[in-house]
N, C-alpha and C. Protein backbone atom coordinates (compact mmCIF):
# COMPACT_ATOMS: atom_id res chain seq x y z
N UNK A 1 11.20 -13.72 9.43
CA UNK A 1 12.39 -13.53 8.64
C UNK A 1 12.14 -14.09 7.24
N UNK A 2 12.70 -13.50 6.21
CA UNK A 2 12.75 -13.83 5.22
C UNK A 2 13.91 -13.97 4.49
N UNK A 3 14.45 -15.10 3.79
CA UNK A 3 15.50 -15.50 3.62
C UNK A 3 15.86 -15.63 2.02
N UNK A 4 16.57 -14.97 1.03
CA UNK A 4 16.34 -14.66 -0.45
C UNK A 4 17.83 -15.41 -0.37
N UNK A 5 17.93 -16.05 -1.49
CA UNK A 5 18.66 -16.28 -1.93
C UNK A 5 18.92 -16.88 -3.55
N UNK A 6 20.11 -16.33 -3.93
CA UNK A 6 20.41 -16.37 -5.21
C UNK A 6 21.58 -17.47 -5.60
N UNK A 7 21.68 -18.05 -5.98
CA UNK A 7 22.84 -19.18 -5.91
C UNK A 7 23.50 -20.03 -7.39
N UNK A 8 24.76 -19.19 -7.65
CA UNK A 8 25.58 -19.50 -8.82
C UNK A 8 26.63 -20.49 -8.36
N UNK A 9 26.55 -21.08 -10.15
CA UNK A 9 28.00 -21.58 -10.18
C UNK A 9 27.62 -23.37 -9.84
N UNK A 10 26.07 -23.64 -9.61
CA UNK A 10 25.76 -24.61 -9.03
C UNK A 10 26.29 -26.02 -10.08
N UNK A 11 25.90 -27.43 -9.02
CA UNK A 11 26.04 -28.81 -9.79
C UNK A 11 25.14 -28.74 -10.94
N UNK A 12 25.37 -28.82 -12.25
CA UNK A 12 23.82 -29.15 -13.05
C UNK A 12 23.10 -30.69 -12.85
N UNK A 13 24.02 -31.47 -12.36
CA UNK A 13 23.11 -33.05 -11.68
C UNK A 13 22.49 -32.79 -11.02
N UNK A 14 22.89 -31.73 -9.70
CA UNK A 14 22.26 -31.15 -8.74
C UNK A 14 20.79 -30.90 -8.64
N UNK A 15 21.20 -29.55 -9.49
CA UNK A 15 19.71 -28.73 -9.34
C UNK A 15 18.90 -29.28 -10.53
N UNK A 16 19.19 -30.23 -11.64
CA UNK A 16 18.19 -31.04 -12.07
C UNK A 16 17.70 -32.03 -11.64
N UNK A 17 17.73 -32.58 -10.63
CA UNK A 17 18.14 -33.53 -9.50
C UNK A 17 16.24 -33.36 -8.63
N UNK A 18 14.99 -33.71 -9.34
CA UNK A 18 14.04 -33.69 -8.73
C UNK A 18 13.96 -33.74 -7.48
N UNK A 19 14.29 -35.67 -6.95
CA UNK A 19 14.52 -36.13 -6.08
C UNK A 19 15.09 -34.99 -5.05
N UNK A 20 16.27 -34.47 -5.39
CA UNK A 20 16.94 -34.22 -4.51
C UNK A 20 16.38 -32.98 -4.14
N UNK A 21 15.03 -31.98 -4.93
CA UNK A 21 15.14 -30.60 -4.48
C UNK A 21 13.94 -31.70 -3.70
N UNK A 22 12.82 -32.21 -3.71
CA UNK A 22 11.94 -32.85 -3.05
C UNK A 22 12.72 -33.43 -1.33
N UNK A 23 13.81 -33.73 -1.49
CA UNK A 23 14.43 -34.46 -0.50
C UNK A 23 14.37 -33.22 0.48
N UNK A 24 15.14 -32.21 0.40
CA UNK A 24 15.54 -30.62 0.57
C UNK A 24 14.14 -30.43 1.68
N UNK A 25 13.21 -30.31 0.51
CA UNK A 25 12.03 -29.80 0.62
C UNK A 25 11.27 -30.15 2.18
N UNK A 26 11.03 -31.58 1.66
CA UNK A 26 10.89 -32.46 2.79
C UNK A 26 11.45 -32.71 4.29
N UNK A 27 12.71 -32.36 4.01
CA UNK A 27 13.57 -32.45 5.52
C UNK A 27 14.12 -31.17 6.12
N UNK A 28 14.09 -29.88 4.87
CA UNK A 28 14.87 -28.72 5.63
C UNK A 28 13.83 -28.49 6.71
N UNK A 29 12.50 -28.19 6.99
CA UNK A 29 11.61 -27.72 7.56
C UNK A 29 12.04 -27.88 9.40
N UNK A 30 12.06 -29.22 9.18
CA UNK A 30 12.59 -30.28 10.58
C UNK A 30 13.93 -29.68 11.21
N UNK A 31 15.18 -29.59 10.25
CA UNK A 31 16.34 -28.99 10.53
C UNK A 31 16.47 -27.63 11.22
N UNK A 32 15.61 -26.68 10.33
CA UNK A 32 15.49 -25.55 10.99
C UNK A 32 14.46 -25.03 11.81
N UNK A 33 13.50 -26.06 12.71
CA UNK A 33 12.86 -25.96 13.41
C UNK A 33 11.66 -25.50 13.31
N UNK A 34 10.86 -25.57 12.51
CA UNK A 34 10.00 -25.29 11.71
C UNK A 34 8.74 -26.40 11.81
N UNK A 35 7.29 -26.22 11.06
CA UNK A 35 6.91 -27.31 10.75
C UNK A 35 5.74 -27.39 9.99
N UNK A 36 6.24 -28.15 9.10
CA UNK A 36 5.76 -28.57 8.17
C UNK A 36 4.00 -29.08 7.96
N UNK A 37 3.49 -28.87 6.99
CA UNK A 37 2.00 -28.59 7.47
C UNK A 37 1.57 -29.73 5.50
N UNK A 38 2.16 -30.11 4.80
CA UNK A 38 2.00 -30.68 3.86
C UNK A 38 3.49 -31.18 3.10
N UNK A 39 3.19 -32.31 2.27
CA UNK A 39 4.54 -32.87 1.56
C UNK A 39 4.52 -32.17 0.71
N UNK A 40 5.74 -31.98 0.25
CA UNK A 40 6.30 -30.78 -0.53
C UNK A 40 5.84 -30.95 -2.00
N UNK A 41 5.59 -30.11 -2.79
CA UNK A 41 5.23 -30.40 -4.38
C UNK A 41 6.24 -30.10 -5.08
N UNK A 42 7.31 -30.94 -5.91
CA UNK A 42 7.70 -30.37 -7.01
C UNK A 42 7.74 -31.20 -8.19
N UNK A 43 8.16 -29.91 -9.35
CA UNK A 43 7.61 -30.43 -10.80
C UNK A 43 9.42 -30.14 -11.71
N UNK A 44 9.36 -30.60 -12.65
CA UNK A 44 10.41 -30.25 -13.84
C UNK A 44 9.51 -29.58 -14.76
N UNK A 45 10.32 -28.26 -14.98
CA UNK A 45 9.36 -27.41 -15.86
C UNK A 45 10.36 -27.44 -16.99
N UNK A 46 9.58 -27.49 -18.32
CA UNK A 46 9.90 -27.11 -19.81
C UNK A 46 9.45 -26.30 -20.41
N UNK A 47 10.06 -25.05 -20.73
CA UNK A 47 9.18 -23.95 -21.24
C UNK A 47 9.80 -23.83 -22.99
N UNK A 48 9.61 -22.49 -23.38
CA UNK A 48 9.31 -21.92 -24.63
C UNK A 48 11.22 -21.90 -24.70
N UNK A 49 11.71 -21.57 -24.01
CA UNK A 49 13.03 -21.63 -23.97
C UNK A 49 13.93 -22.26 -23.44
N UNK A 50 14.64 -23.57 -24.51
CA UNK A 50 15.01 -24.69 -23.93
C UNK A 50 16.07 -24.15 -22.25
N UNK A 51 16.58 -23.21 -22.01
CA UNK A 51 17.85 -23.31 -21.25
C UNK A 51 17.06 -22.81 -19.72
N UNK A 52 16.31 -22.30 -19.98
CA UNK A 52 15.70 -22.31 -18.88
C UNK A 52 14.51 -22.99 -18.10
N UNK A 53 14.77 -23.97 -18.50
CA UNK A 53 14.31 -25.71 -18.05
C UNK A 53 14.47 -25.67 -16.46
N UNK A 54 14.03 -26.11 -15.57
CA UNK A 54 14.37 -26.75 -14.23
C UNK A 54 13.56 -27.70 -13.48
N UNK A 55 13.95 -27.66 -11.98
CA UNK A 55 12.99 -27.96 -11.26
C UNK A 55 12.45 -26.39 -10.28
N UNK A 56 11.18 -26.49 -9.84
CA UNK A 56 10.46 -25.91 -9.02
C UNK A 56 10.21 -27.04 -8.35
N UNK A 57 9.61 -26.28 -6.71
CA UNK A 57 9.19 -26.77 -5.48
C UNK A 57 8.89 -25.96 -4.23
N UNK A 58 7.69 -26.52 -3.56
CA UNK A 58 7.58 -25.71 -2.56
C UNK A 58 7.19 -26.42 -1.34
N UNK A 59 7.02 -26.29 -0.03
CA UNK A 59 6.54 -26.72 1.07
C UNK A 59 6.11 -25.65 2.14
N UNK A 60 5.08 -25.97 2.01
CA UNK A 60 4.09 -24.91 3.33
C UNK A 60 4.65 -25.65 4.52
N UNK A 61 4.96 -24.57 5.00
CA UNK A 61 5.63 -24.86 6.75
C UNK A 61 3.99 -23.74 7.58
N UNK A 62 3.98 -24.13 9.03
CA UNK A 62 2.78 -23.44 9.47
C UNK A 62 3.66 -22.36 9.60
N UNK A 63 4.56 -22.11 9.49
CA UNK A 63 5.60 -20.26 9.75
C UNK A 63 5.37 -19.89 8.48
N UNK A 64 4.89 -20.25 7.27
CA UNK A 64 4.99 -20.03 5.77
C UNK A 64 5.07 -20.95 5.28
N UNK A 65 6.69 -20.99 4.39
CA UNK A 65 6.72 -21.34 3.16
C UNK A 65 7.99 -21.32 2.98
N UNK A 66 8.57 -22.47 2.09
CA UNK A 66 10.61 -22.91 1.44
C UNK A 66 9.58 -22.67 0.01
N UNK A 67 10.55 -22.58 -0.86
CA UNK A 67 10.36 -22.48 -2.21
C UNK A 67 11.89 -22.79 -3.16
N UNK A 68 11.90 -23.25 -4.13
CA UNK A 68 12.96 -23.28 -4.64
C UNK A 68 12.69 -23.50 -5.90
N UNK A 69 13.30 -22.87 -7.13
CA UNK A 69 13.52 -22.57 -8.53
C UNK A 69 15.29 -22.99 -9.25
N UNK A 70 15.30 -23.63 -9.53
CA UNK A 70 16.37 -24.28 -10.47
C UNK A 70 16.67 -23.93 -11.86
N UNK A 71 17.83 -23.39 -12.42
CA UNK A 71 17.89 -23.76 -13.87
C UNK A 71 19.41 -24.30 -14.29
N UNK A 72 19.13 -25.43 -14.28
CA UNK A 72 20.46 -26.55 -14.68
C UNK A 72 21.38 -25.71 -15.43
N UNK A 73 21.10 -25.52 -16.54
CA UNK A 73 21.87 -25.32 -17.53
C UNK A 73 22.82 -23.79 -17.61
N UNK A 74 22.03 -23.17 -16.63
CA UNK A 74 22.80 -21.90 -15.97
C UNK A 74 23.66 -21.63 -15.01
N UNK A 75 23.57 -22.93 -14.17
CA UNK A 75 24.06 -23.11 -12.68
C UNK A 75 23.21 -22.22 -11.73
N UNK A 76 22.43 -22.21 -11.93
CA UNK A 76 21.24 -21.17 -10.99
C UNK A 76 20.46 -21.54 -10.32
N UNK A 77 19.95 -21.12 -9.29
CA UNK A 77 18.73 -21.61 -8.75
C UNK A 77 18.48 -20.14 -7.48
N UNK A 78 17.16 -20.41 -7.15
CA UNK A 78 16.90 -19.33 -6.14
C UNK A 78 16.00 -20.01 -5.02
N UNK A 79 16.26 -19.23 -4.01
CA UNK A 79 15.57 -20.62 -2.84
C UNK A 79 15.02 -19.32 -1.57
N UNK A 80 14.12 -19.60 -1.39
CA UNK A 80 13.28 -18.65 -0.25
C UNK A 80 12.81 -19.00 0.78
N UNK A 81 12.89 -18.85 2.57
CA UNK A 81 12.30 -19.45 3.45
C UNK A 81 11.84 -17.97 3.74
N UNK A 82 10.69 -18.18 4.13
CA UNK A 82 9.44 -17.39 4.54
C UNK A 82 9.25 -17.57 5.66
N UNK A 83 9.60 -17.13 7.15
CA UNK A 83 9.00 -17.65 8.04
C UNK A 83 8.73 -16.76 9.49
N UNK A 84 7.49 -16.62 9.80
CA UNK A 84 7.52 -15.32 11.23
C UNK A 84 8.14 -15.77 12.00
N UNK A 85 8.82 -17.05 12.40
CA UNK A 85 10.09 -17.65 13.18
C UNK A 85 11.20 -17.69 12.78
N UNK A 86 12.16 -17.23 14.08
CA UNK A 86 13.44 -17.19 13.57
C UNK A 86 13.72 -18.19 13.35
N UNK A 87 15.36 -17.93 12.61
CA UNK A 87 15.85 -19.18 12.45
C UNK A 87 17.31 -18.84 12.30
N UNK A 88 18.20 -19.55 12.04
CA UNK A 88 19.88 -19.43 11.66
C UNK A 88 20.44 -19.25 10.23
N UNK A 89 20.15 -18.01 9.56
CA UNK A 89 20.42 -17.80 8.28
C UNK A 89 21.37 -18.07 8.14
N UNK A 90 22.66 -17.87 9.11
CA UNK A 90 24.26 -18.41 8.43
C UNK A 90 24.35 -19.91 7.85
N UNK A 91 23.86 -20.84 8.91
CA UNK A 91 23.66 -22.33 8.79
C UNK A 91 22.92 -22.82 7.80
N UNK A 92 21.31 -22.43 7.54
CA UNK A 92 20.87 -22.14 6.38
C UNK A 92 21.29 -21.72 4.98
N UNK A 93 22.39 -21.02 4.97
CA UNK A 93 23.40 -20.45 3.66
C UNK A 93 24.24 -21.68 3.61
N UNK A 94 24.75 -22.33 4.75
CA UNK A 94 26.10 -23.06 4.62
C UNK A 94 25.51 -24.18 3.80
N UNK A 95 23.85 -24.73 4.38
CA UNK A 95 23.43 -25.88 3.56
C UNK A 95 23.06 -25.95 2.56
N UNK A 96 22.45 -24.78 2.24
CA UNK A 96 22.62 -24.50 1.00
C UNK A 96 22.84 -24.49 -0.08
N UNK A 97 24.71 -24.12 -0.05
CA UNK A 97 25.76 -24.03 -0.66
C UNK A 97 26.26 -25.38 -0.85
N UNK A 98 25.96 -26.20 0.43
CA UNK A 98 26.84 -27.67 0.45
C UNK A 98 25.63 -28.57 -0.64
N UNK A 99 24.12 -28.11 -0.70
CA UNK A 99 23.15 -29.29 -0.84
C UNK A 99 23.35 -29.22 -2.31
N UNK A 100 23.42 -27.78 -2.65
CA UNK A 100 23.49 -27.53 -4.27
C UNK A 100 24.36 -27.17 -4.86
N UNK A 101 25.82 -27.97 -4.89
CA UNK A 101 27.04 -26.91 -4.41
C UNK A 101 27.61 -25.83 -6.01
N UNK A 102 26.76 -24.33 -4.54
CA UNK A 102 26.79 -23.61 -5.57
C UNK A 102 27.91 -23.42 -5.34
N UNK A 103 28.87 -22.39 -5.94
CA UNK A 103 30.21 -21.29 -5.50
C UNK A 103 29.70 -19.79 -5.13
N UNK A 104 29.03 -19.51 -5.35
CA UNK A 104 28.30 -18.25 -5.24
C UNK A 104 27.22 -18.17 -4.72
N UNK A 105 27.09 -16.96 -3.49
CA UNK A 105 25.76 -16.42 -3.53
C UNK A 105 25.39 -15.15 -3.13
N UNK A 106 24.32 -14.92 -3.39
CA UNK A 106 23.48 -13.50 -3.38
C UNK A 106 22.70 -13.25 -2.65
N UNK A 107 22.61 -12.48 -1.00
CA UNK A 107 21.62 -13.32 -0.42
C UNK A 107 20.71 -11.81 0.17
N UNK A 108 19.35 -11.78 0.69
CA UNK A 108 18.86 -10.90 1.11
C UNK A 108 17.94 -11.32 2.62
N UNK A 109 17.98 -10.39 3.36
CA UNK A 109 17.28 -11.28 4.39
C UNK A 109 16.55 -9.90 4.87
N UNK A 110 15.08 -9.93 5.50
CA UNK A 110 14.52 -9.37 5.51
C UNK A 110 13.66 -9.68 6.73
N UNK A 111 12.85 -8.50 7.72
CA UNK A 111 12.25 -9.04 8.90
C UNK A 111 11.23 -9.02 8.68
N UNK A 112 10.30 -9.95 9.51
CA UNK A 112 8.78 -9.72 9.13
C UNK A 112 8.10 -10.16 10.56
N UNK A 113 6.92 -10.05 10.97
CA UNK A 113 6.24 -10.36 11.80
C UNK A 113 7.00 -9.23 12.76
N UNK A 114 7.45 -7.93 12.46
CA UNK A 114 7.77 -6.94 13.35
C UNK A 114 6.37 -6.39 14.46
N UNK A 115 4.88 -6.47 14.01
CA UNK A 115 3.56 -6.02 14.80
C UNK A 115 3.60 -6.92 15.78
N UNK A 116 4.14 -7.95 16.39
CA UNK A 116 4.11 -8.91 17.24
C UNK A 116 5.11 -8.41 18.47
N UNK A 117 5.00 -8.29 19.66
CA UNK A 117 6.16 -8.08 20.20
C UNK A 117 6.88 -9.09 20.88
N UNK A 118 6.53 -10.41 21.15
CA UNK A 118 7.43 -11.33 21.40
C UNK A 118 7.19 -12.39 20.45
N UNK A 119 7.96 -13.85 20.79
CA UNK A 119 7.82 -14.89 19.56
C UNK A 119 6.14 -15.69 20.47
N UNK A 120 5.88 -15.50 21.84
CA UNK A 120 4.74 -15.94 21.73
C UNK A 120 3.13 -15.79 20.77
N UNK A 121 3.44 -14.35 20.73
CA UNK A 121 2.33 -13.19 20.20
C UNK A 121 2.84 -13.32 18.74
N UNK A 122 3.87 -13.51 18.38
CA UNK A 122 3.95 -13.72 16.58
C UNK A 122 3.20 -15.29 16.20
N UNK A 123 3.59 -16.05 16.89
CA UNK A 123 2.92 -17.91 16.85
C UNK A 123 1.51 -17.35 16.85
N UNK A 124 0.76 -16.89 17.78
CA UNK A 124 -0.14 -16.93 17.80
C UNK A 124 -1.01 -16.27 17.05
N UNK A 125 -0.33 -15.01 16.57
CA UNK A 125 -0.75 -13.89 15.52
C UNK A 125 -0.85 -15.17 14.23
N UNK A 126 0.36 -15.48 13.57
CA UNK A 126 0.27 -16.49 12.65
C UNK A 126 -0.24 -17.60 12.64
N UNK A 127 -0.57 -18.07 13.87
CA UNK A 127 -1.61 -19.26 13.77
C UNK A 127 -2.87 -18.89 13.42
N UNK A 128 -3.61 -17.41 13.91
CA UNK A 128 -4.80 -16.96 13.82
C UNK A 128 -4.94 -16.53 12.34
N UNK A 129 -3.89 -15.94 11.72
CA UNK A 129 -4.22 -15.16 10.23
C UNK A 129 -3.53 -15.72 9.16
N UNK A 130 -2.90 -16.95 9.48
CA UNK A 130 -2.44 -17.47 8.61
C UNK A 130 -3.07 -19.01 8.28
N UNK A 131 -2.89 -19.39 9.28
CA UNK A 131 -3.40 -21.14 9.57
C UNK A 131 -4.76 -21.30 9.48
N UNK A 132 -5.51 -20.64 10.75
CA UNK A 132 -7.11 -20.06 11.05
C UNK A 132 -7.14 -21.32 12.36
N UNK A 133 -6.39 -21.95 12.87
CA UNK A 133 -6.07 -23.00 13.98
C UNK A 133 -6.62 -22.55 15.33
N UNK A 134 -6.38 -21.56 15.63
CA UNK A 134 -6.87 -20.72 17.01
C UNK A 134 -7.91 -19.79 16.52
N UNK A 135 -9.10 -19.93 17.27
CA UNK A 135 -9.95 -18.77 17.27
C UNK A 135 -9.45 -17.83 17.82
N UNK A 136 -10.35 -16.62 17.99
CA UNK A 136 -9.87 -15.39 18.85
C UNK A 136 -10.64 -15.47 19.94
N UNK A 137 -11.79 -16.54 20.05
CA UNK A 137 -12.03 -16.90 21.94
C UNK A 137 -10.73 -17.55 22.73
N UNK A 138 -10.24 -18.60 21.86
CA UNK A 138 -8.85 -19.54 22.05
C UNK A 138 -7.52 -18.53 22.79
N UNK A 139 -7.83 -17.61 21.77
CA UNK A 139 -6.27 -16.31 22.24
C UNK A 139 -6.85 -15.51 23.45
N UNK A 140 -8.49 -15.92 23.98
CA UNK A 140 -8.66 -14.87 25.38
C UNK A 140 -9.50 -13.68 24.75
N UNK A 141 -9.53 -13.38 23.45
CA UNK A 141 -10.01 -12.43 22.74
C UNK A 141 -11.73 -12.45 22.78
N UNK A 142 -12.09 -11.43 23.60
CA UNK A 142 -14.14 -11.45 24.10
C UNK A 142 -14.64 -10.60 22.80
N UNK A 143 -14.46 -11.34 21.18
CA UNK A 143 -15.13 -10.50 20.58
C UNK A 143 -16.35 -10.68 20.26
């Protein structure tokens, strides 16, 4: 599943709020059952155009990848979970909304890991071509 989201109207303490997208970063993984495979990186970016200043951040989960993009001064931010495991997009939206409190959002959700036919065979598909954790002797595979 892939989880898009667009999110107006936000705190500008908030989403300039390093700490707090790092905090996010760090603990959503755990919440939504997931797991986490490195501590999360984020930076405050300053570009060519003062208003679109923020924070970025990301955290590799072994299902993928959270990502999140901020711009204070717009009330904006955009936030992405990447993951061949399901998860609870409603609950995921609600925290969202509460962590960065936007008023608005925009959201897209999308399936992925459809070549798999159960969640055993997707884990293991993604452990093999994503991670490289399991060989293909490991999966039973006589190649």
């Amino acid at each position: 599943m892939h989880l898009i989201v667009d999110g107006y109207g936000g705190s500008r303490e908030k989403l300039m709020d390093e700490d707090l997208v790092h905090s996010f970063l760090d603990q959503y993984p755990d919440v939504i059952g997931m797991t986490k495979i490195m501590l999360p990186q984020t930076y405050t970016y300053h570009g060519k155009t003062p208003e679109d200043w923020g924070v970025s951040g990301f955290v590799l989960i072994a299902e993928s990848h959270i990502s999140i993009h901020t711009f204070p001064d717009k009330g904006y931010m955009n936030l992405d979970i990447f993951s061949c495991k399901e998860f609870d997009s409603s609950t995921s939206l609600d925290d969202i909304r509460s962590t960065f409190s936007l008023s608005d959002l925009k959201v897209w959700t999308l399936e992925r890991g459809l070549e798999y036919s159960n969640e055993k065979e997707a884990y293991k598909g993604m452990m093999t071509e994503r991670v490289g954790l399991i060989t293909g002797a490991e999966m039973g595979d006589a190649r």
